[in-house]
C-alpha atoms as a PDB file:
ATOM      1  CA  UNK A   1    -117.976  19.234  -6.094  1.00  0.00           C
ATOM      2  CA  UNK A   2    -120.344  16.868  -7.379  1.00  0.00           C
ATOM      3  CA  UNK A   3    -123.805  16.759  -9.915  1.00  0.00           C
ATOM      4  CA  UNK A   4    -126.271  15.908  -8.892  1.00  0.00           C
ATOM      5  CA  UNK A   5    -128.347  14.168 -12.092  1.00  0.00           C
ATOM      6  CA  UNK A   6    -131.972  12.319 -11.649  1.00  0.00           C
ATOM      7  CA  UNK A   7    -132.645  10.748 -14.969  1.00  0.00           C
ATOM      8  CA  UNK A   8    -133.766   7.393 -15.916  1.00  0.00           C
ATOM      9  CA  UNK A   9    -131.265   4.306 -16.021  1.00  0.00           C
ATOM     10  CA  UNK A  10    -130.256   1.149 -18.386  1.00  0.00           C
ATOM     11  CA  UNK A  11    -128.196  -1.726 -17.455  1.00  0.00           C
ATOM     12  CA  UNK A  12    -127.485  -2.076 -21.665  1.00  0.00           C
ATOM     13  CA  UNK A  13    -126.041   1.053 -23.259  1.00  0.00           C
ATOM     14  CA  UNK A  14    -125.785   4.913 -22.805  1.00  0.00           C
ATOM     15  CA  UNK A  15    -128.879   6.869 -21.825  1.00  0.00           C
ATOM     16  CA  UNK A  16    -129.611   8.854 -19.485  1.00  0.00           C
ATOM     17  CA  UNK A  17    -127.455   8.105 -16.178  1.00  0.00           C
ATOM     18  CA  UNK A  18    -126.400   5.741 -18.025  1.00  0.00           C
ATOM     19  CA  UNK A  19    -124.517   8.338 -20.611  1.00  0.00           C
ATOM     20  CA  UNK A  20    -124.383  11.203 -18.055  1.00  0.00           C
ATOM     21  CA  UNK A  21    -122.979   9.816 -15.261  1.00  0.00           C
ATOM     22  CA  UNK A  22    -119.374   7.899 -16.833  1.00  0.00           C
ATOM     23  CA  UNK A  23    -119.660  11.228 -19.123  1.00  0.00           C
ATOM     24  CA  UNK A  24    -119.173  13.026 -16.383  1.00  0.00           C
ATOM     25  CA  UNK A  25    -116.353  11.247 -14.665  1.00  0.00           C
ATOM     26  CA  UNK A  26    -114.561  10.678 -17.743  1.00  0.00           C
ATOM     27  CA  UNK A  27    -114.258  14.952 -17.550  1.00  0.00           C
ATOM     28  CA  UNK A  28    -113.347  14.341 -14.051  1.00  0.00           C
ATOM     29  CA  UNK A  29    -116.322  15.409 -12.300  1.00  0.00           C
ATOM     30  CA  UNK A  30    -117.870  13.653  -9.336  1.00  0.00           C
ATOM     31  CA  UNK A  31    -121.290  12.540  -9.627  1.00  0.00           C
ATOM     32  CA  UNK A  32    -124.138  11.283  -7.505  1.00  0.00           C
ATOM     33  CA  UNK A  33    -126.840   9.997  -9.898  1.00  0.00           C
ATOM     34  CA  UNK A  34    -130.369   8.748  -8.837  1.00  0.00           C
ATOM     35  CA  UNK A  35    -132.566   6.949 -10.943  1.00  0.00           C
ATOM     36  CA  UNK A  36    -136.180   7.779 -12.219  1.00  0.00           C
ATOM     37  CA  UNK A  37    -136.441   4.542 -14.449  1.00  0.00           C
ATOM     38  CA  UNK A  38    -135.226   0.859 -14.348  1.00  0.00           C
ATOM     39  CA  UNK A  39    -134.891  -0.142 -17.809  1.00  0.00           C
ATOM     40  CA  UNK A  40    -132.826  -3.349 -19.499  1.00  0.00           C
ATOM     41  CA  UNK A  41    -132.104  -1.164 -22.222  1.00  0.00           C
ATOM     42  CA  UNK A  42    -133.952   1.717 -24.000  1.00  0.00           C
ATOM     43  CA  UNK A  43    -137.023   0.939 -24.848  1.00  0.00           C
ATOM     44  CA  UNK A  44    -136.429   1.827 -28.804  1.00  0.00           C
ATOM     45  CA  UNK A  45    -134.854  -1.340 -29.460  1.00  0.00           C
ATOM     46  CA  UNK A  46    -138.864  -2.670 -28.990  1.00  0.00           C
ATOM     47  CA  UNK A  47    -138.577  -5.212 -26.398  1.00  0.00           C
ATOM     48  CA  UNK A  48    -137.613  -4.547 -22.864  1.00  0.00           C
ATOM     49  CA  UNK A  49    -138.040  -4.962 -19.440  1.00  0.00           C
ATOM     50  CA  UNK A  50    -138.334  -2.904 -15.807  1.00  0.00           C
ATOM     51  CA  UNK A  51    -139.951   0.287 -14.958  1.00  0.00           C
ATOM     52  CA  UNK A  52    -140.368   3.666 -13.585  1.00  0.00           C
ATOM     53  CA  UNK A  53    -139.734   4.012  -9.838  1.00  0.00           C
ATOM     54  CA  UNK A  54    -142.280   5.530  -7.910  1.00  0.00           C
ATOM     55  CA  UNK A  55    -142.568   9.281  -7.534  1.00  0.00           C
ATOM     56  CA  UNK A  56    -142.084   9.354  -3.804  1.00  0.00           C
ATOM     57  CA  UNK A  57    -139.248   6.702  -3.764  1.00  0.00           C
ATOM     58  CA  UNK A  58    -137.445   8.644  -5.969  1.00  0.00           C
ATOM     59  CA  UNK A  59    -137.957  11.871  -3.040  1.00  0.00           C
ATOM     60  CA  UNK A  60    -136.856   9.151  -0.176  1.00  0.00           C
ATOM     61  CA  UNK A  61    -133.550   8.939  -2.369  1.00  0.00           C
ATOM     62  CA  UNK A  62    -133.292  12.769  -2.468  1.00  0.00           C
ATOM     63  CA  UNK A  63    -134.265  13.132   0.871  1.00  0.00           C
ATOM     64  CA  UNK A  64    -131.326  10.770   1.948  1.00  0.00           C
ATOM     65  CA  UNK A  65    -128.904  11.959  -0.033  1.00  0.00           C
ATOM     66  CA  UNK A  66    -129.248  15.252   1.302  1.00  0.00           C
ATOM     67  CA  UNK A  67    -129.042  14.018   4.952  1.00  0.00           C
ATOM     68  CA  UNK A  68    -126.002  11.852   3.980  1.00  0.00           C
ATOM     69  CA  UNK A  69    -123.368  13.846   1.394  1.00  0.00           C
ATOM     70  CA  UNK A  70    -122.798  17.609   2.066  1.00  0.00           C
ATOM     71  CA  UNK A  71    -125.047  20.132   0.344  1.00  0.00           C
ATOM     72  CA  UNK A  72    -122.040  22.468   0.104  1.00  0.00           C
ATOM     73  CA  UNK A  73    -120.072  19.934  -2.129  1.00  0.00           C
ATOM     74  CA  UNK A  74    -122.505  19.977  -4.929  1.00  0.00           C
ATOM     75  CA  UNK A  75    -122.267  21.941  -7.850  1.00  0.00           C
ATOM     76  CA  UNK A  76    -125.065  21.284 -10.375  1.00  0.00           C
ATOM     77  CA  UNK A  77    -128.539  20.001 -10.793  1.00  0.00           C
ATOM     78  CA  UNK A  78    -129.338  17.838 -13.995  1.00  0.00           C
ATOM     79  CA  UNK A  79    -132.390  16.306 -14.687  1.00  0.00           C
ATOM     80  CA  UNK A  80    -133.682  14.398 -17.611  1.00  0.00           C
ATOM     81  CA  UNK A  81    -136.308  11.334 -18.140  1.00  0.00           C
ATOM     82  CA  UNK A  82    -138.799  11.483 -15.434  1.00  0.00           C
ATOM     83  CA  UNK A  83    -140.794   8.643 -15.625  1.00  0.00           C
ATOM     84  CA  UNK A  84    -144.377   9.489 -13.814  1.00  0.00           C
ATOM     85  CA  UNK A  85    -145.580  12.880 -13.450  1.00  0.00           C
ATOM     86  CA  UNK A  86    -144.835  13.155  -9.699  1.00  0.00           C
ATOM     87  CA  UNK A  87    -140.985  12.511 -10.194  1.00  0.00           C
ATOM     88  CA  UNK A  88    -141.465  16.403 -11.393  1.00  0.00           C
ATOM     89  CA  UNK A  89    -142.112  17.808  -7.900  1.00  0.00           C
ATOM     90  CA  UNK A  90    -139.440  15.460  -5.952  1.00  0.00           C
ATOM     91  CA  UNK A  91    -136.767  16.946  -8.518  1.00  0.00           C
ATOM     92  CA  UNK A  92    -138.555  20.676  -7.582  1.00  0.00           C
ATOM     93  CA  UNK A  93    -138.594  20.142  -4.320  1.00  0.00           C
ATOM     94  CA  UNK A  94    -134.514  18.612  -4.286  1.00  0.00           C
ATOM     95  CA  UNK A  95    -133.504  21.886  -6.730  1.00  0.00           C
ATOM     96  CA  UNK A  96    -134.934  24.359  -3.886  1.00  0.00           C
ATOM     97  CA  UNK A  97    -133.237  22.562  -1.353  1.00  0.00           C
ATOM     98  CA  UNK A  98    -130.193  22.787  -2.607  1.00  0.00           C
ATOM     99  CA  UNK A  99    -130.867  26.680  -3.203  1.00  0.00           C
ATOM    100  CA  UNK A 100    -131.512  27.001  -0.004  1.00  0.00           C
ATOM    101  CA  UNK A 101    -128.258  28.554   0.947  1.00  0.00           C
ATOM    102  CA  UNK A 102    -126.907  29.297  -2.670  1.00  0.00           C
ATOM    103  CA  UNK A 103    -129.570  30.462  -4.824  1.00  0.00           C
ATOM    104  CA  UNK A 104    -127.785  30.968  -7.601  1.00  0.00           C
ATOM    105  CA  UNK A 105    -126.694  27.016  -7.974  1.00  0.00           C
ATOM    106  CA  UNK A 106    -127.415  25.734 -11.606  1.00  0.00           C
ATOM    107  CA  UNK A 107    -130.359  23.294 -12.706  1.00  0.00           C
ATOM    108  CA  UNK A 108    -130.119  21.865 -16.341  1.00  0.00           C
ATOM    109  CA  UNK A 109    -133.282  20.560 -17.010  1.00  0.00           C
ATOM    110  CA  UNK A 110    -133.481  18.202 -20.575  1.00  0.00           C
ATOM    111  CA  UNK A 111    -137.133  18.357 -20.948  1.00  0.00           C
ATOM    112  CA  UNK A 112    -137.315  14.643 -22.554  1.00  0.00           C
ATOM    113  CA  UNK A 113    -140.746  13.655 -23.340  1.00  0.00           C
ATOM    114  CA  UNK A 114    -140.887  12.919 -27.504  1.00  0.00           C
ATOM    115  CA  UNK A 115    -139.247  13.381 -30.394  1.00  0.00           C
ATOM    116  CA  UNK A 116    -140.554  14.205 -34.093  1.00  0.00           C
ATOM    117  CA  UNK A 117    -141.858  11.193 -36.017  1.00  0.00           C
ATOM    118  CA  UNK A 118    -142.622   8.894 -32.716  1.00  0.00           C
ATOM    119  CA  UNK A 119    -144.126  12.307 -31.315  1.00  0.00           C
ATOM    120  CA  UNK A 120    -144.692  12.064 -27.764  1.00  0.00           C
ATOM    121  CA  UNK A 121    -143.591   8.901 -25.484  1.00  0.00           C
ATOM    122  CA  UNK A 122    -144.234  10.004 -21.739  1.00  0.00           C
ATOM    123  CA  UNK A 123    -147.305  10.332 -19.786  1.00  0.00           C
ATOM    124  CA  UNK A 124    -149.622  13.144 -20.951  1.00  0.00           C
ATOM    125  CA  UNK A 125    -149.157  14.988 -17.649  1.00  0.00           C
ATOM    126  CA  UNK A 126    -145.576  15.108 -17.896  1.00  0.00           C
ATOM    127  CA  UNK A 127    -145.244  17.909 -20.609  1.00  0.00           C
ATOM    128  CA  UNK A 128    -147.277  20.413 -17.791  1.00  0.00           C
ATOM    129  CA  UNK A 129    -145.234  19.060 -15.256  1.00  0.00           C
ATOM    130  CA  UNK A 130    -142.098  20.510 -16.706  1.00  0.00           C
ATOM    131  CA  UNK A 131    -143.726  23.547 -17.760  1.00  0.00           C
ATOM    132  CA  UNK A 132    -145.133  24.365 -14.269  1.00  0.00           C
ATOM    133  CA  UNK A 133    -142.506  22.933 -11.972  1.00  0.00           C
ATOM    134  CA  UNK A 134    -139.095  22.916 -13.549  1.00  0.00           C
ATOM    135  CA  UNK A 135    -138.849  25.454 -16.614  1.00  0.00           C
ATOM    136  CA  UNK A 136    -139.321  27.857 -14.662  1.00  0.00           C
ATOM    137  CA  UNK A 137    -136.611  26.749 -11.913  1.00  0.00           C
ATOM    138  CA  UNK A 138    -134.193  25.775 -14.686  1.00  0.00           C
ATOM    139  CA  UNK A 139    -130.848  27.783 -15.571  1.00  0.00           C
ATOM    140  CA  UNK A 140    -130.640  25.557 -18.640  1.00  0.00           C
ATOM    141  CA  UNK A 141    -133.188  23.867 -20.608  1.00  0.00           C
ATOM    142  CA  UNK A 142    -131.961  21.560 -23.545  1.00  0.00           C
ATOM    143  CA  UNK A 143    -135.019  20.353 -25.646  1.00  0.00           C
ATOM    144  CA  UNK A 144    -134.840  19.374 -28.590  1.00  0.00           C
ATOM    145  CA  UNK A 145    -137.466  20.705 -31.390  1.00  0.00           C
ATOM    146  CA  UNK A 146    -140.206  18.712 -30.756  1.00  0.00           C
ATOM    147  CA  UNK A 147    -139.929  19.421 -26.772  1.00  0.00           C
ATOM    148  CA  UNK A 148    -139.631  22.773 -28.033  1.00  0.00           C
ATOM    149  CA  UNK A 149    -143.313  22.676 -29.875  1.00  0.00           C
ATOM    150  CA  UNK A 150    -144.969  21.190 -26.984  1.00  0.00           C
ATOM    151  CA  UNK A 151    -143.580  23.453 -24.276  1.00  0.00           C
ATOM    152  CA  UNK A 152    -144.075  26.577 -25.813  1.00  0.00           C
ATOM    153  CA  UNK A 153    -147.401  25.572 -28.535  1.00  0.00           C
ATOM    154  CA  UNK A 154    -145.243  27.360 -31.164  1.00  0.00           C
ATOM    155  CA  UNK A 155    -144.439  25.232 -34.541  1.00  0.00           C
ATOM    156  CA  UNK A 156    -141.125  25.654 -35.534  1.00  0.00           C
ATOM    157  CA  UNK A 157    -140.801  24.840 -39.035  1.00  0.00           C
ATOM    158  CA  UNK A 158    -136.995  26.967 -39.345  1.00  0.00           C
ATOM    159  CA  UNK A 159    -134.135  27.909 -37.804  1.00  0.00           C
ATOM    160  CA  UNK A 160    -136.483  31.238 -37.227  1.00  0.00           C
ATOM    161  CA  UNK A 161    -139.178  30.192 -35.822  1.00  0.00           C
ATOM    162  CA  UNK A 162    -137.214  27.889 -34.044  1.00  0.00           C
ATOM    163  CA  UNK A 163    -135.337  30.844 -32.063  1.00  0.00           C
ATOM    164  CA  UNK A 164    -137.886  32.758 -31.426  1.00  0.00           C
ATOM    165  CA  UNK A 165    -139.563  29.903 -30.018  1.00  0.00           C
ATOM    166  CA  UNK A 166    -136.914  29.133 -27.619  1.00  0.00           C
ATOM    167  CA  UNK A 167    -137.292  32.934 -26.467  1.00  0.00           C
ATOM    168  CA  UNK A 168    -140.344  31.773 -25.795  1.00  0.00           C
ATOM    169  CA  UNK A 169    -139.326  29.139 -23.245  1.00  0.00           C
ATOM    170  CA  UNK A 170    -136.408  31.000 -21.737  1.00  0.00           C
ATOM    171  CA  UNK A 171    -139.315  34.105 -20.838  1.00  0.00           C
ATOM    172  CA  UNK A 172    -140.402  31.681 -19.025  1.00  0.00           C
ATOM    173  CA  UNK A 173    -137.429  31.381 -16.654  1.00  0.00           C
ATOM    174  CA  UNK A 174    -133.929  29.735 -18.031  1.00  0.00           C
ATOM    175  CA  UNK A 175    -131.352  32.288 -18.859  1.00  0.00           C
ATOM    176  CA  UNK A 176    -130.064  29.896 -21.270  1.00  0.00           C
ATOM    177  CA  UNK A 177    -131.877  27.450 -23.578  1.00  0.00           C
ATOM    178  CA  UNK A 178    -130.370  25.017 -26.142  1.00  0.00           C
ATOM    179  CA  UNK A 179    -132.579  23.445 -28.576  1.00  0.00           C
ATOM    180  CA  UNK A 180    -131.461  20.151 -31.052  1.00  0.00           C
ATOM    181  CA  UNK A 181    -132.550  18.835 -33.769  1.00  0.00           C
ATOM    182  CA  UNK A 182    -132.819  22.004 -35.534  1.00  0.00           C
ATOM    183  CA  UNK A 183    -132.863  23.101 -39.292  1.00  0.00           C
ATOM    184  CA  UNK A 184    -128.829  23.771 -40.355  1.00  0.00           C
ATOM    185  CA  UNK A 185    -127.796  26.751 -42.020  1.00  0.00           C
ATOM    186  CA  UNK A 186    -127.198  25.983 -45.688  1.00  0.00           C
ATOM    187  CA  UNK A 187    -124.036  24.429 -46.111  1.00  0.00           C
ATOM    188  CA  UNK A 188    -121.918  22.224 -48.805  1.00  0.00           C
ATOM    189  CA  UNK A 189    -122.804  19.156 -46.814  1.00  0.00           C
ATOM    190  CA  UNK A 190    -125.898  17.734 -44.838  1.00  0.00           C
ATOM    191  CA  UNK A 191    -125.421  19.231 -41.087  1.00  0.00           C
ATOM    192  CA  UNK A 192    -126.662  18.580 -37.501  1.00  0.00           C
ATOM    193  CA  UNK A 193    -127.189  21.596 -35.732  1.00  0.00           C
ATOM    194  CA  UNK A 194    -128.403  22.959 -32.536  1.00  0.00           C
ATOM    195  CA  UNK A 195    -129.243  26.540 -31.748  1.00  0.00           C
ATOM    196  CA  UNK A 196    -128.391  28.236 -28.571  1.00  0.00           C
ATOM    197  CA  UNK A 197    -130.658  31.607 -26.888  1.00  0.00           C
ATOM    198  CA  UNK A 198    -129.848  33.209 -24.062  1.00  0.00           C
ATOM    199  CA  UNK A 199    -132.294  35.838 -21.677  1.00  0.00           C
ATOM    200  CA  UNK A 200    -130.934  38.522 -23.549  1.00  0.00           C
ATOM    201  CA  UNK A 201    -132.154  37.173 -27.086  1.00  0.00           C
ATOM    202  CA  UNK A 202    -128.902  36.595 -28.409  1.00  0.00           C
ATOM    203  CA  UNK A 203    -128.764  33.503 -30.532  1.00  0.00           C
ATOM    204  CA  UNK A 204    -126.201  31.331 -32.434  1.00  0.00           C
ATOM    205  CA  UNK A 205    -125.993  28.075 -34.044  1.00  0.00           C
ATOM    206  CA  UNK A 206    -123.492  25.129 -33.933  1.00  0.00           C
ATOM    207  CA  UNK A 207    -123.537  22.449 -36.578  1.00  0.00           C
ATOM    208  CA  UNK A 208    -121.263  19.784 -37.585  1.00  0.00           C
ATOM    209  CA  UNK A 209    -121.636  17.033 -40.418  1.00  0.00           C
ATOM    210  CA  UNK A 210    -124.219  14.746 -40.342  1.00  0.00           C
ATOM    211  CA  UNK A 211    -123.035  11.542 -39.747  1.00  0.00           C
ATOM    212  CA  UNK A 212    -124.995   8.337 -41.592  1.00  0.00           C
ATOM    213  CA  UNK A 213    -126.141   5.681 -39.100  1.00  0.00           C
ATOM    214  CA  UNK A 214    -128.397   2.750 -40.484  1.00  0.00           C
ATOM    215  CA  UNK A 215    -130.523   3.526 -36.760  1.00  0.00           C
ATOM    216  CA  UNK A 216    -129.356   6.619 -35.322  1.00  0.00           C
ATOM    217  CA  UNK A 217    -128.253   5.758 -31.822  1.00  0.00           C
ATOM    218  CA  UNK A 218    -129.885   6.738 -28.739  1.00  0.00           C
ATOM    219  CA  UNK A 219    -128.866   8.523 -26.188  1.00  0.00           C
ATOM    220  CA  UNK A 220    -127.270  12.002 -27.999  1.00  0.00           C
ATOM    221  CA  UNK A 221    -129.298  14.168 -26.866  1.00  0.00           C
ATOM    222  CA  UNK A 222    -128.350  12.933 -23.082  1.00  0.00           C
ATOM    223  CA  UNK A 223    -125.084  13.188 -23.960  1.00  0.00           C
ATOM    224  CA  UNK A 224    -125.225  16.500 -25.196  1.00  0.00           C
ATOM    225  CA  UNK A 225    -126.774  17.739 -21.868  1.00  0.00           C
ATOM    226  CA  UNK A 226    -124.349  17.032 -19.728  1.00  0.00           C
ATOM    227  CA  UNK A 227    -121.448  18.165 -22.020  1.00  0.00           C
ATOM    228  CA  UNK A 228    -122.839  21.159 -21.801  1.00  0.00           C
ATOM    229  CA  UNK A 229    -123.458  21.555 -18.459  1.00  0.00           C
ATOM    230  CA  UNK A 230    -119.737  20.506 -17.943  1.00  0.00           C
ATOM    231  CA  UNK A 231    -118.495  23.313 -20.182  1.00  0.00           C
ATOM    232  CA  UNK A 232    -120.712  25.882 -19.255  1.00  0.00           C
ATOM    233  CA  UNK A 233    -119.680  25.219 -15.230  1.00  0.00           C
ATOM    234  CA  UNK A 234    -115.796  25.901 -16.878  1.00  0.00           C
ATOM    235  CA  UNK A 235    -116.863  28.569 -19.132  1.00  0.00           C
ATOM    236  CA  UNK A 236    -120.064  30.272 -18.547  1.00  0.00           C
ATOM    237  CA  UNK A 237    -120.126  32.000 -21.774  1.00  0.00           C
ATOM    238  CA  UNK A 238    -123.233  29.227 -23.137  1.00  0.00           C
ATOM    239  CA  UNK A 239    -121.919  29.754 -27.095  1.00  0.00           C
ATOM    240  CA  UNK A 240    -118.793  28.437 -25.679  1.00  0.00           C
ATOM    241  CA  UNK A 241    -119.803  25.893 -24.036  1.00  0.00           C
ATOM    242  CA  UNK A 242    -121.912  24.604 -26.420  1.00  0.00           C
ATOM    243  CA  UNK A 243    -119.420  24.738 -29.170  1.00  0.00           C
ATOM    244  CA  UNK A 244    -117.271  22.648 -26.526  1.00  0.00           C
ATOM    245  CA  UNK A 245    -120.401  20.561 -26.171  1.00  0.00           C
ATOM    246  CA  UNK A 246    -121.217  19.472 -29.838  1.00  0.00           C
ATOM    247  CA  UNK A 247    -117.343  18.371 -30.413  1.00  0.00           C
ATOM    248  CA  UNK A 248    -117.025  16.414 -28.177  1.00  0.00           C
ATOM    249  CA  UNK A 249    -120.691  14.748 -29.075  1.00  0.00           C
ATOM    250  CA  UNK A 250    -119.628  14.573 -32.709  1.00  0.00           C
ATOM    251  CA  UNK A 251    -116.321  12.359 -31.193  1.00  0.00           C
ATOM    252  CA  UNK A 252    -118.230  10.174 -30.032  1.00  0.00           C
ATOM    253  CA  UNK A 253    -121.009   9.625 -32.531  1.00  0.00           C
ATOM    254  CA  UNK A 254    -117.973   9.394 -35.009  1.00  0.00           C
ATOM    255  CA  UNK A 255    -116.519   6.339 -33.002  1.00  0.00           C
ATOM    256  CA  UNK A 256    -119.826   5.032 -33.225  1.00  0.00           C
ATOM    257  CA  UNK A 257    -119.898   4.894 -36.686  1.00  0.00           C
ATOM    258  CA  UNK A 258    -117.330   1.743 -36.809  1.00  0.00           C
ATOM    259  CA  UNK A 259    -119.794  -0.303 -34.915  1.00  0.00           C
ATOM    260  CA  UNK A 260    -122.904  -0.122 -36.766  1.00  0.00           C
ATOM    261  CA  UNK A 261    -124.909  -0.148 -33.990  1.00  0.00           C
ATOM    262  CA  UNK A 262    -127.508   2.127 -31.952  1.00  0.00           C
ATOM    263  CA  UNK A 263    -125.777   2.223 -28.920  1.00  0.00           C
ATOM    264  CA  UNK A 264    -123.110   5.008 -28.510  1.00  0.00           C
ATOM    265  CA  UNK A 265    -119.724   4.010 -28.880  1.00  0.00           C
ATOM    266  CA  UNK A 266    -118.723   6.309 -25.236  1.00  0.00           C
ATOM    267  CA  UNK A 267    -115.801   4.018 -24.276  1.00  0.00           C
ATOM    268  CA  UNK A 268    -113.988   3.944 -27.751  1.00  0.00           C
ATOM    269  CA  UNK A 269    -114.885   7.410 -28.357  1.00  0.00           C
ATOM    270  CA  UNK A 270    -114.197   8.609 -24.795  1.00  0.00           C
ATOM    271  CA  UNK A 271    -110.651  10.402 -25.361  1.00  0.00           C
ATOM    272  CA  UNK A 272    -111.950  12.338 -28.144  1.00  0.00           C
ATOM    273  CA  UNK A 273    -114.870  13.730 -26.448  1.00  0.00           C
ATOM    274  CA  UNK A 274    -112.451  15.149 -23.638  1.00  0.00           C
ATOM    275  CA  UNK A 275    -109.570  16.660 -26.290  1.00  0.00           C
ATOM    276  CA  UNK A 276    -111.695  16.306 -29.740  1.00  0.00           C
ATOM    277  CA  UNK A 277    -110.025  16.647 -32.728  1.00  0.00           C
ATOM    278  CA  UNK A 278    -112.345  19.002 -34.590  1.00  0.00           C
ATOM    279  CA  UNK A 279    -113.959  21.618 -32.875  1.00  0.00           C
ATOM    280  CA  UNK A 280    -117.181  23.190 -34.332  1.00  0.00           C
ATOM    281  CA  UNK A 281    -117.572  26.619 -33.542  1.00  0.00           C
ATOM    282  CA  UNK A 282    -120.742  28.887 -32.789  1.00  0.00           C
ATOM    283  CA  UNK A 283    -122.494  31.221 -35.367  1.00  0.00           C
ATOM    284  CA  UNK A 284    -123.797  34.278 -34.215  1.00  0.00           C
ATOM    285  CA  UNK A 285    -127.519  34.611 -35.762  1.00  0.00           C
END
């Protein structure tokens, strides 16, 4: 059973497909990745070179794929970076297709289009893209807070307002939405923490310590997706999975503290994401 993940692509370090896909296979799952972007390396470091590939390339890819593996064998959807605008309907049109005879298949969609502080850094189009063609389509959606804002026009200042805006976004059709980058619970120590809703309007938080990077690296949130995804197709009990989820991130971003640098340490830090040592568990809000 393989995933099926469209996101953008670097040949230097871990974003996107680039993160997902040797996630993925680390965890033992097959995956068959096509690209939305051609990128040397994230374009964060400032210089870079490459680009996005065009909308309808990115359907003949789809299109193939479909006539060449067997539907049957795959087992999720994930989506992240789009590019252009039009990338949104190729990934719309590939998600229905592969619902044709299993409607209840999963779609993760990672809305990524900004972040708070550089605010957003994709086409203007994109952001009704997603809202019109793949929220709605979406089992999961993983933005972080800032996707959050845009998608649903609600500020979320707190934890609060930060859960009721993910209701928000799951009314609009994923069951289960996971948001990052939120506002931690009061602890003892600084705390990164993600929140978790589900179609029902239960909610709970995960955090784990906040670990000090000169630059944080890029590519967590990516990361994060498709650990979820991963757990939740084990266990799909989402407060589970993304307790599962932000462990085996924190592994990782905890080997990455060694090096110093912004790219994510996934080789060194690959056996802990798959057994981690410490596992932080969810809060029921």
């Amino acid at each position: 059973m393989a995933v099926l993940s469209i996101q953008s692509h670097v040949s230097a370090g871990h974003v996107g497909n680039a993160v997902a896909v040797p996630a993925l296979q680390f965890l033992g799952r097959d995956v068959w990745p096509v690209h939305t972007v051609l990128f040397s390396n994230h374009p964060g470091h400032g210089a870079f070179q490459g680009g996005a590939v065009p909308p309808d390339l990115v359907a003949a890819c789809l299109r193939g794929l479909a006539d060449h593996a067997a539907w049957p064998a795959r087992e999720a959807v994930l989506s992240g970076y789009l590019g252009q605008p039009g990338t949104a309907e190729a990934v719309a049109e590939v998600v229905d297709a592969a619902r044709a005879d299993r409607a209840a298949l999963p779609y993760l969609c990672d809305p990524v289009m900004g972040d708070t502080g550089p605010g957003l850094y994709v086409d203007d189009a994109i952001p009704e893209a997603m809202r019109r063609l793949l929220i709605p389509r979406a089992t999961i959606a993983t933005p972080n807070r800032f996707e959050l804002e845009v998608l649903t026009g609600r500020p979320c200042p707190d934890l609060a307002a930060t859960v009721e805006a993910a209701r928000t976004l799951s009314a609009l059709g994923p069951p289960v939405v996971v948001v990052t980058s939120v506002d931690a619970p009061d602890g003892p120590e600084p705390s990164a923490a993600r929140c978790l809703v589900t179609a029902g309007g239960a909610a709970w938080v995960v955090a784990s310590p906040r670990l000090r990077f000169p630059q944080a690296p890029n590519g967590a949130g990516d990361l994060l997706a498709a650990l979820f995804l991963h757990h939740w197709l084990l266990d799909p009990r989402p407060q589970v999975a993304l307790s599962a989820a932000v462990s085996g991130l924190f592994a990782v971003l905890e080997a990455t503290v060694p090096t110093g640098g912004r790219e994510l340490a996934l080789l060194a830090g690959r056996a802990a994401m798959a057994e981690p040592a410490r596992v932080w568990g969810p809060i029921r809000l």
